[in-house]
N, C-alpha and C. Protein backbone atom coordinates (compact mmCIF):
# COMPACT_ATOMS: atom_id res chain seq x y z
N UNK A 1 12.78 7.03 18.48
CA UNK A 1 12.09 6.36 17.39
C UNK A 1 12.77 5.07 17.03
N UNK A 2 12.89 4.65 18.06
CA UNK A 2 13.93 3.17 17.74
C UNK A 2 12.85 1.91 18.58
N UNK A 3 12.57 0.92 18.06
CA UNK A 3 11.56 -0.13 18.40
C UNK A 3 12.94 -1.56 18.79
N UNK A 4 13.20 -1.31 19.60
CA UNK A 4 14.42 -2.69 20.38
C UNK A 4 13.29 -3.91 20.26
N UNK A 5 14.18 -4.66 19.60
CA UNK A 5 13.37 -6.24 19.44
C UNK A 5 12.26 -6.29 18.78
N UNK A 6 11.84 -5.70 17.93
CA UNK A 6 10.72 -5.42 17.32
C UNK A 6 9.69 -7.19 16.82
N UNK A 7 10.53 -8.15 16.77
CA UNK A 7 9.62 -9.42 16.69
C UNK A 7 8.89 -9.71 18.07
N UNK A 8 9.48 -9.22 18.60
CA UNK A 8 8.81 -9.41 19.95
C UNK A 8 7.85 -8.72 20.24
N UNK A 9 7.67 -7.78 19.91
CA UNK A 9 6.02 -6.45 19.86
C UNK A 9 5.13 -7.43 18.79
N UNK A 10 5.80 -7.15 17.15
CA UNK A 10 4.82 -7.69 16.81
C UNK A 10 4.11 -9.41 17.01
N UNK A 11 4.78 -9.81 17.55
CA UNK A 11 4.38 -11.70 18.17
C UNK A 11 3.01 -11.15 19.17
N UNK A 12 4.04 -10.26 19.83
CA UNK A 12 2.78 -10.58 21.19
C UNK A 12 1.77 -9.67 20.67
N UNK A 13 2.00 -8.30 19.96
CA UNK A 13 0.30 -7.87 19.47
C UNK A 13 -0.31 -9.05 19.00
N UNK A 14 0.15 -9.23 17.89
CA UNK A 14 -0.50 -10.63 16.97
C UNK A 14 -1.31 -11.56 17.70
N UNK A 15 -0.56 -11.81 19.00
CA UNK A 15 -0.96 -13.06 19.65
C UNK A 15 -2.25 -12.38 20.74
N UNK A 16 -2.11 -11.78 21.17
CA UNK A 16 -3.23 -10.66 21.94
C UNK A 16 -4.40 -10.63 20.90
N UNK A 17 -4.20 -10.40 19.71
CA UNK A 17 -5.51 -9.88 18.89
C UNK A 17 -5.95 -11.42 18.21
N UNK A 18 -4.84 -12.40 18.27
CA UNK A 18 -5.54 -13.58 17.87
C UNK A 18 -6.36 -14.07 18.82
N UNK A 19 -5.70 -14.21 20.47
CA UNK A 19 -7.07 -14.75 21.58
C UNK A 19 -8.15 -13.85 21.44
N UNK A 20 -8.10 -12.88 21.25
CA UNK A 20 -9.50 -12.02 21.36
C UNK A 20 -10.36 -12.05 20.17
N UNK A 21 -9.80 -13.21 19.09
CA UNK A 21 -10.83 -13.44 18.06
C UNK A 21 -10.47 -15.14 17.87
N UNK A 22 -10.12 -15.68 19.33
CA UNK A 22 -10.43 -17.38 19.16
C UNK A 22 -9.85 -17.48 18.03
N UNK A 23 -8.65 -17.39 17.20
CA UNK A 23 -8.27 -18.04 16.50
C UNK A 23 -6.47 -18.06 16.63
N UNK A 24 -5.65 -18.34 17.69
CA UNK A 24 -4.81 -18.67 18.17
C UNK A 24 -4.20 -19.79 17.10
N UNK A 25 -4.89 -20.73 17.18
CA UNK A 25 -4.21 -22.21 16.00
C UNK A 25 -4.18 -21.73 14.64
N UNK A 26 -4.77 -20.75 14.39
CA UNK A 26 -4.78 -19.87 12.96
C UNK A 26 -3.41 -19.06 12.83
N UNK A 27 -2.44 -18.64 13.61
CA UNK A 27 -1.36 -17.61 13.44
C UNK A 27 0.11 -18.49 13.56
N UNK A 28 0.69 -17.76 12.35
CA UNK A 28 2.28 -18.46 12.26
C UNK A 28 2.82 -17.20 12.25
N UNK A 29 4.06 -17.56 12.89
CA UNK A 29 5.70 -16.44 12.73
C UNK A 29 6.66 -17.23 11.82
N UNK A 30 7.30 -16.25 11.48
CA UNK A 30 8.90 -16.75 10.74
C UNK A 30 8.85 -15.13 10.96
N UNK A 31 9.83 -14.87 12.20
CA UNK A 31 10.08 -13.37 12.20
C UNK A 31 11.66 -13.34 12.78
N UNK A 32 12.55 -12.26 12.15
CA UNK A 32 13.92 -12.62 12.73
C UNK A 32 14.35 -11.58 13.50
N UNK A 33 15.43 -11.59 14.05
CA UNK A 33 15.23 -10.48 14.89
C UNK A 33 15.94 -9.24 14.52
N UNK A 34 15.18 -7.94 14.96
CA UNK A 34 15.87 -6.94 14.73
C UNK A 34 15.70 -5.53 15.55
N UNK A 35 16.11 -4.13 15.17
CA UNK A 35 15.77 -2.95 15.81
C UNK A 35 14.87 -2.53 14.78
N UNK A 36 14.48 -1.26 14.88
CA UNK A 36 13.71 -0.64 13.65
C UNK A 36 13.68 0.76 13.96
N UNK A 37 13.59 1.08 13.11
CA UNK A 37 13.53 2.50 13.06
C UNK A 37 12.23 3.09 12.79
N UNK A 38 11.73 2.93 13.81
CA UNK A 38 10.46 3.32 14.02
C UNK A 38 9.31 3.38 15.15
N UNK A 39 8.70 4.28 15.77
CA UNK A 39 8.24 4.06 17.22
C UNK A 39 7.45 3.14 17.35
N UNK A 40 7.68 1.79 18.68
CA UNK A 40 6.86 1.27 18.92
C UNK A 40 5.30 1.53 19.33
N UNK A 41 4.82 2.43 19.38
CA UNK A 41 3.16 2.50 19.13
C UNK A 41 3.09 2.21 17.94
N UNK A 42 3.70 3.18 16.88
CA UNK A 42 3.72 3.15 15.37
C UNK A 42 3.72 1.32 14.99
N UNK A 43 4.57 0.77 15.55
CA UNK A 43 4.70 -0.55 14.88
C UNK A 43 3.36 -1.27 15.18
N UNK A 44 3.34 -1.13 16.43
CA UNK A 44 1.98 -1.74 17.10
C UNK A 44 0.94 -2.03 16.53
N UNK A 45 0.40 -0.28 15.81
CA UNK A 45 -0.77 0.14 15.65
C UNK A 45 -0.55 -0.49 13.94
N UNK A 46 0.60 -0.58 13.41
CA UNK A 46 0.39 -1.30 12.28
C UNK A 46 0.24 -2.81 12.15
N UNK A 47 0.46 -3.41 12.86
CA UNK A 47 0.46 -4.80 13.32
C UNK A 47 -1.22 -5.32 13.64
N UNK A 48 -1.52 -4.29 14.79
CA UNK A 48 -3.09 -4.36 14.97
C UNK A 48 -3.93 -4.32 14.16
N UNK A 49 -3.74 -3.21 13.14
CA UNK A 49 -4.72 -3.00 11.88
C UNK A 49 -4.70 -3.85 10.92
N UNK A 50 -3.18 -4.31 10.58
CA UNK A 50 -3.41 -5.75 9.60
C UNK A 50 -3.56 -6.86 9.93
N UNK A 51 -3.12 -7.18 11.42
CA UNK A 51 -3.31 -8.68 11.60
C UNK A 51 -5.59 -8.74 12.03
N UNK A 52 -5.74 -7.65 12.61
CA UNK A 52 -7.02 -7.53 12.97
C UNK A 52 -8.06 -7.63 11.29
N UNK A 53 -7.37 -6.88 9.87
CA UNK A 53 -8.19 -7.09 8.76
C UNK A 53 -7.69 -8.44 8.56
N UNK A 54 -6.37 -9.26 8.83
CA UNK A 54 -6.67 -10.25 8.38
C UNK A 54 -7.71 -11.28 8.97
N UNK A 55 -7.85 -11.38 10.02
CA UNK A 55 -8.75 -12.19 11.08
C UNK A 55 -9.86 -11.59 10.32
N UNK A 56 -10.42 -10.34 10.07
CA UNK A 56 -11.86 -10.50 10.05
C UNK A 56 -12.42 -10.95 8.35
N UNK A 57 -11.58 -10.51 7.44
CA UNK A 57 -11.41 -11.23 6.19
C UNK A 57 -11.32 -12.52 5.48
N UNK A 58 -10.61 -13.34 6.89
CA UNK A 58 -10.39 -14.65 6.43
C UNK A 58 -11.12 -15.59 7.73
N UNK A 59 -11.89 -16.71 7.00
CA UNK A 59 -12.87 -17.36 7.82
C UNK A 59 -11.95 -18.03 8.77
N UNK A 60 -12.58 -18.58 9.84
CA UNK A 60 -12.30 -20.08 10.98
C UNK A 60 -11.01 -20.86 10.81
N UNK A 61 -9.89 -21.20 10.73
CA UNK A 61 -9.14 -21.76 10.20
C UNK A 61 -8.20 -21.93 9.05
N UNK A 62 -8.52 -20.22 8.59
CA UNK A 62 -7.71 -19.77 7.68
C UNK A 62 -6.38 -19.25 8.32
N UNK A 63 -5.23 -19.86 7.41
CA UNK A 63 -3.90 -19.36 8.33
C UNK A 63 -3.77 -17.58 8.21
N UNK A 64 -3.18 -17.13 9.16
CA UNK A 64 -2.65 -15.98 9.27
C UNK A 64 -1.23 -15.61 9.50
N UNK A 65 -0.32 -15.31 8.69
CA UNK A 65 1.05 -15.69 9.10
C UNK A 65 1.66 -14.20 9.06
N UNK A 66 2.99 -14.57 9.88
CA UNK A 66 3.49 -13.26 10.03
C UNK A 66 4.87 -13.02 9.47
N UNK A 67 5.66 -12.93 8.84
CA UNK A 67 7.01 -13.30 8.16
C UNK A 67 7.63 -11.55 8.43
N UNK A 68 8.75 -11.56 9.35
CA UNK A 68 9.87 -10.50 9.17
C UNK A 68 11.28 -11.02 8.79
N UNK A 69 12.34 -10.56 7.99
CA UNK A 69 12.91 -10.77 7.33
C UNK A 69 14.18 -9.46 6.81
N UNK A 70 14.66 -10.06 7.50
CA UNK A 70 15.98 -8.38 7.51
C UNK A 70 16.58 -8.30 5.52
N UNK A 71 16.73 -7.82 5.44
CA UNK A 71 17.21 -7.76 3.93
C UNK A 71 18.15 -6.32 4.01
N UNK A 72 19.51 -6.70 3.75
CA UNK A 72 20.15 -5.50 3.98
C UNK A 72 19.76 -4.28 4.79
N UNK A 73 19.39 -2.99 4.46
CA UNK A 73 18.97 -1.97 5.41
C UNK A 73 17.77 -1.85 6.05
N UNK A 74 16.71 -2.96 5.80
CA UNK A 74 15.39 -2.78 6.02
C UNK A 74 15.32 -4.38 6.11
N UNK A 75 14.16 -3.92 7.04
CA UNK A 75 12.87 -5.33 7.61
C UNK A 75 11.58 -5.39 6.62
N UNK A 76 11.70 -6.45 6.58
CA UNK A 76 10.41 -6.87 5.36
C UNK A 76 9.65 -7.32 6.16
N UNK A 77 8.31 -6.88 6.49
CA UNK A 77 7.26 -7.29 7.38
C UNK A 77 6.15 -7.66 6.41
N UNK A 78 5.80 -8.99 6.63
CA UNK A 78 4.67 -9.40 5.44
C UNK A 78 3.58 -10.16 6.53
N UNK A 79 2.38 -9.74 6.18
CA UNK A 79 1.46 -10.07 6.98
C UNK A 79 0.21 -10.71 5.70
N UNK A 80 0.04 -11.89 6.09
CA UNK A 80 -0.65 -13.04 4.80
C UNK A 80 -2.02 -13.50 5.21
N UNK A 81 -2.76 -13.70 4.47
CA UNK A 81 -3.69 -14.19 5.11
C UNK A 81 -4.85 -14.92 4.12
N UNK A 82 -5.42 -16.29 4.46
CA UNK A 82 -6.31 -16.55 3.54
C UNK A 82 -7.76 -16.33 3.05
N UNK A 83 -7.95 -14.74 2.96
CA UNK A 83 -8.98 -14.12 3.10
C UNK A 83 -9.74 -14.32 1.67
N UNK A 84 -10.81 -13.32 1.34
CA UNK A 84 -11.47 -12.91 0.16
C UNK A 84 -10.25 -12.46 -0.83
N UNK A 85 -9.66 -11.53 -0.13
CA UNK A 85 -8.60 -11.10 -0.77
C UNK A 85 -8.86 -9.94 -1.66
N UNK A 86 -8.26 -8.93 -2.10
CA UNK A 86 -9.19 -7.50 -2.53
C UNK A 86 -7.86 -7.12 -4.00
N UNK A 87 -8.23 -6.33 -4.94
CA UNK A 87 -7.81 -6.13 -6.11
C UNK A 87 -6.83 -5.15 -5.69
N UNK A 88 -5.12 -5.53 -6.31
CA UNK A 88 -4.70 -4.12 -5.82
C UNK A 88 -4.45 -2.54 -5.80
N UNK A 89 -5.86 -2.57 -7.40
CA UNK A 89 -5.75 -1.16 -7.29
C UNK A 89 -6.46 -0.55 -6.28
N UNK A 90 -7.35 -1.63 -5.22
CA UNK A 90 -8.19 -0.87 -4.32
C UNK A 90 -7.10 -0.26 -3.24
N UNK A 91 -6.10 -1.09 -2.84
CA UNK A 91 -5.09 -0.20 -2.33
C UNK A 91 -4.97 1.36 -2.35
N UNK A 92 -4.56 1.66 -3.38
CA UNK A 92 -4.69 3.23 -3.33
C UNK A 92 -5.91 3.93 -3.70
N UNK A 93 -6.90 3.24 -3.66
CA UNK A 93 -8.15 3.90 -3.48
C UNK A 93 -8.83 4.12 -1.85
N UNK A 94 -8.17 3.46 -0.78
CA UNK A 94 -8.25 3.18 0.59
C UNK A 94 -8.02 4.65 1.00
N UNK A 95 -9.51 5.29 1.36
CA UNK A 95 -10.01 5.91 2.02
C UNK A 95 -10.70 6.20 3.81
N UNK A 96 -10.90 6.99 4.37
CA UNK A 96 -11.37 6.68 5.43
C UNK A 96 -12.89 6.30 4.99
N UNK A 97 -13.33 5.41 6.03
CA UNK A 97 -14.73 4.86 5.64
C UNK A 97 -14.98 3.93 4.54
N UNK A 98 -13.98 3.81 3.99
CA UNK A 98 -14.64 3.08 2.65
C UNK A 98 -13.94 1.58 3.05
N UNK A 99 -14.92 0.21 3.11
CA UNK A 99 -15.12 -1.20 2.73
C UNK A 99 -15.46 -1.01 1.35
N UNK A 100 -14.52 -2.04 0.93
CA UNK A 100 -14.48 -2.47 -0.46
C UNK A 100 -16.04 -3.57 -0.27
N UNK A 101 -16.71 -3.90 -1.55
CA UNK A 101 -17.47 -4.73 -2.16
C UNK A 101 -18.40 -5.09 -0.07
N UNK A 102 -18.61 -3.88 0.02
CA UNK A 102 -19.53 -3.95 1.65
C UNK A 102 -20.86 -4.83 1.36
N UNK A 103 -21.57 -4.26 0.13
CA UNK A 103 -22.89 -5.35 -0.02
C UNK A 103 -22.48 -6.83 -0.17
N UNK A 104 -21.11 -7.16 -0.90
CA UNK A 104 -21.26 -8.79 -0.37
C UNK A 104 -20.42 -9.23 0.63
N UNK A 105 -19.51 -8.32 1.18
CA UNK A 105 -19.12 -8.60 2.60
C UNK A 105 -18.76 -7.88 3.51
N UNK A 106 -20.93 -7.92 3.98
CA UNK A 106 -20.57 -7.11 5.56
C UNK A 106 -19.46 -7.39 6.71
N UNK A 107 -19.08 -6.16 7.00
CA UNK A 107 -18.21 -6.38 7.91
C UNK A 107 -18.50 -5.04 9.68
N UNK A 108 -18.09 -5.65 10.58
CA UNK A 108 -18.26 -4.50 11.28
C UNK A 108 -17.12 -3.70 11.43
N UNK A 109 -17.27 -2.08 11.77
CA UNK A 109 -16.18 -1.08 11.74
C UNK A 109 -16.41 -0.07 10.77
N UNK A 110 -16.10 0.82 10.89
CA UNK A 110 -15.69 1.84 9.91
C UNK A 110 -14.77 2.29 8.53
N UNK A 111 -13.88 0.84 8.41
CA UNK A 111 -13.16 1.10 7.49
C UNK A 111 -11.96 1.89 7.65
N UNK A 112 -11.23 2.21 8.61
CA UNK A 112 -10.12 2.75 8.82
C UNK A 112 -8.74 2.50 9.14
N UNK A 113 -8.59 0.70 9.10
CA UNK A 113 -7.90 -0.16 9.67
C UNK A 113 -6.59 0.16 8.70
N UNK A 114 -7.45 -0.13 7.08
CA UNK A 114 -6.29 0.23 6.04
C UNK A 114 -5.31 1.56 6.27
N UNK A 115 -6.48 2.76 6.26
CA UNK A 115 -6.26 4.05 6.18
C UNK A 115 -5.21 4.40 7.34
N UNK A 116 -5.31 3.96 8.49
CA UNK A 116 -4.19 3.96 9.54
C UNK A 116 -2.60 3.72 8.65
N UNK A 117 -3.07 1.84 8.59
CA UNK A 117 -1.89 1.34 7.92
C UNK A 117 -1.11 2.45 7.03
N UNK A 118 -1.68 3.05 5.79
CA UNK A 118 -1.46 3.71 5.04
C UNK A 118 -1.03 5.23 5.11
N UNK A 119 -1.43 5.75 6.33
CA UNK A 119 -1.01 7.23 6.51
C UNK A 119 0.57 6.53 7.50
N UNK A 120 0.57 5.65 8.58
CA UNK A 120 1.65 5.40 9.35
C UNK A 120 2.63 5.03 8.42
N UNK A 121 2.83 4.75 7.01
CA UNK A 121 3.86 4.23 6.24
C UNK A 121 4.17 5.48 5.67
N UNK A 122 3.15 6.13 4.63
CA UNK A 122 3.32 7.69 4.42
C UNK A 122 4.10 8.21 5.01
N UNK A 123 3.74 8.95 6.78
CA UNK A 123 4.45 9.73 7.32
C UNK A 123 5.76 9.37 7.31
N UNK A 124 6.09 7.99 7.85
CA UNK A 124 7.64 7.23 7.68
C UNK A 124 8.32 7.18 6.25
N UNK A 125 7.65 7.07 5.14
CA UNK A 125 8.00 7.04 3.89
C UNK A 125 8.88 5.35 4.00
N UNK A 126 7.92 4.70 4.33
CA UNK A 126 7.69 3.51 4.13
C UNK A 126 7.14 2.98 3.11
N UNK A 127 7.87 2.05 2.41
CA UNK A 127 7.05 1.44 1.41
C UNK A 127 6.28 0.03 1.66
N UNK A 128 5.05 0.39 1.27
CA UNK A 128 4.02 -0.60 1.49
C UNK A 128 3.27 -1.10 0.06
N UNK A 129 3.79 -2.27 -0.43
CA UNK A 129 2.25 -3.06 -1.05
C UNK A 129 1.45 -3.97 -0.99
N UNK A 130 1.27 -4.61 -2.04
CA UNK A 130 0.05 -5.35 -1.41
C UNK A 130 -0.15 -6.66 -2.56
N UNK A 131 -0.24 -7.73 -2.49
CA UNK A 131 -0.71 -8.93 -3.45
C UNK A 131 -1.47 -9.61 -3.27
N UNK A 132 -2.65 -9.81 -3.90
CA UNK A 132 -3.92 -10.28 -3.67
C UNK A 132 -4.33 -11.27 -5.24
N UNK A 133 -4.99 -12.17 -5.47
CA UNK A 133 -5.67 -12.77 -6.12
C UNK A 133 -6.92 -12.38 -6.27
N UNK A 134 -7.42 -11.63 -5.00
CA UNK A 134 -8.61 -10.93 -5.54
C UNK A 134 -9.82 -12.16 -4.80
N UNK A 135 -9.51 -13.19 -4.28
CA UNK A 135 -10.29 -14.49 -4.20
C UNK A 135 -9.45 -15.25 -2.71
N UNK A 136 -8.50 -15.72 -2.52
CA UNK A 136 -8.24 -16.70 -1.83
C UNK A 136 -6.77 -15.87 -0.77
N UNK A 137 -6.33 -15.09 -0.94
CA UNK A 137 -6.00 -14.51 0.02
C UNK A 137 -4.96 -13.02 -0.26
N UNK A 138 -4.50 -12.30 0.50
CA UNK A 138 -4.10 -11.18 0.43
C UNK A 138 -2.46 -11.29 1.04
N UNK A 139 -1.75 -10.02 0.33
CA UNK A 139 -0.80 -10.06 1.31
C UNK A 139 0.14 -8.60 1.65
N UNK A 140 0.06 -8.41 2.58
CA UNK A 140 0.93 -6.82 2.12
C UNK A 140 2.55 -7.09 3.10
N UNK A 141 3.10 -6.17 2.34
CA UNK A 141 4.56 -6.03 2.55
C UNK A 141 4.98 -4.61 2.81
N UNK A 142 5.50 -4.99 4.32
CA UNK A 142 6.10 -3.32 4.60
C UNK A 142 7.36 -3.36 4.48
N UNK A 143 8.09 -2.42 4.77
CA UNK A 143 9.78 -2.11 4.31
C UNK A 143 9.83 -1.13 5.29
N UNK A 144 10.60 -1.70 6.25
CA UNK A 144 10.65 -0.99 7.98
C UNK A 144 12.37 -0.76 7.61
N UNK A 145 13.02 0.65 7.85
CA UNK A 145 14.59 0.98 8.25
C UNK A 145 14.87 -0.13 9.83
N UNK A 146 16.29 -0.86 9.28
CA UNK A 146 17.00 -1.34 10.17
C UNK A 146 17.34 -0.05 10.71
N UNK A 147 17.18 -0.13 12.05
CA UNK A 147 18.11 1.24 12.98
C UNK A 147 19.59 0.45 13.18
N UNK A 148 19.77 1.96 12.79
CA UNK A 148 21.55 2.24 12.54
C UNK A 148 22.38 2.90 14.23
N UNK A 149 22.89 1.79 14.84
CA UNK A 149 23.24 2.76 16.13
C UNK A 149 24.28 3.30 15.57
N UNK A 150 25.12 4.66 16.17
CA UNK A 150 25.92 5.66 16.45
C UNK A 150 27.26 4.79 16.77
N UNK A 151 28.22 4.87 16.38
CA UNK A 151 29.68 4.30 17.35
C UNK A 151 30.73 5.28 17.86
């Protein structure tokens, strides 16, 4: 359960899910380097689900940025984006299936992108929130364990 180089997974998911939605000139890093304590699918699949709601949330040329950031025992993974942006008590209302405010912005999918995010931090007992304006863009913040090697 140890993710070696972990800026390097999440760059290249990021960058994989940005060509496959043409918006490549839309994505920034400021990511530093580290281990994590946590399995790389796990990181992956969290990377995919937020950088993928941010792309579909935020129009053509809205930035999408990616900021990791070691802070004593833990990695601060913040994933930004200049979307609609959503209220944060909907956060813990994030259900499977449920799009927030769906009648004024259809979206395609099921709604499970969050719900991933949110059970993969759970099981880890990861802390995850979230800052939004509600209007002009969103942002959530994970708190990933620096892995501790053995001597």
């Amino acid at each position: 359960r140890v993710c070696v180089n972990a800026q390097k997974l999440i760059k290249s998911k990021a960058i994989i899910i940005a060509k496959n939605n043409k918006r490549r000139k839309d994505l920034k890093f400021s990511l530093e380097s580290a281990d994590l304590t946590i399995a790389p699918n796990e990181l992956s699949n969290l990377v995919k689900e937020l950088v993928c709601n941010a792309f579909k949330f935020s129009g053509s040329g809205g930035k999408v940025s990616l900021e990791g950031k070691v802070d004593k025992d833990s990695y601060l993974l913040v994933v930004c984006d200049e979307g609609k942006g959503f209220l944060p008590h909907q956060l813990e209302d994030v259900e499977v299936f449920t799009q927030f405010e769906r009648n004024y912005y259809e979206q395609q999918g099921i709604g499970l992108g969050l719900m991933i995010v949110k059970k993969i931090c759970e099981i880890n007992n990861f802390n995850c929130t979230v800052d939004s304006d509600g209007n002009t863009y969103t942002k959530f913040f994970i708190e990933i364990p620096i892995h501790k090697y053995q001597e």
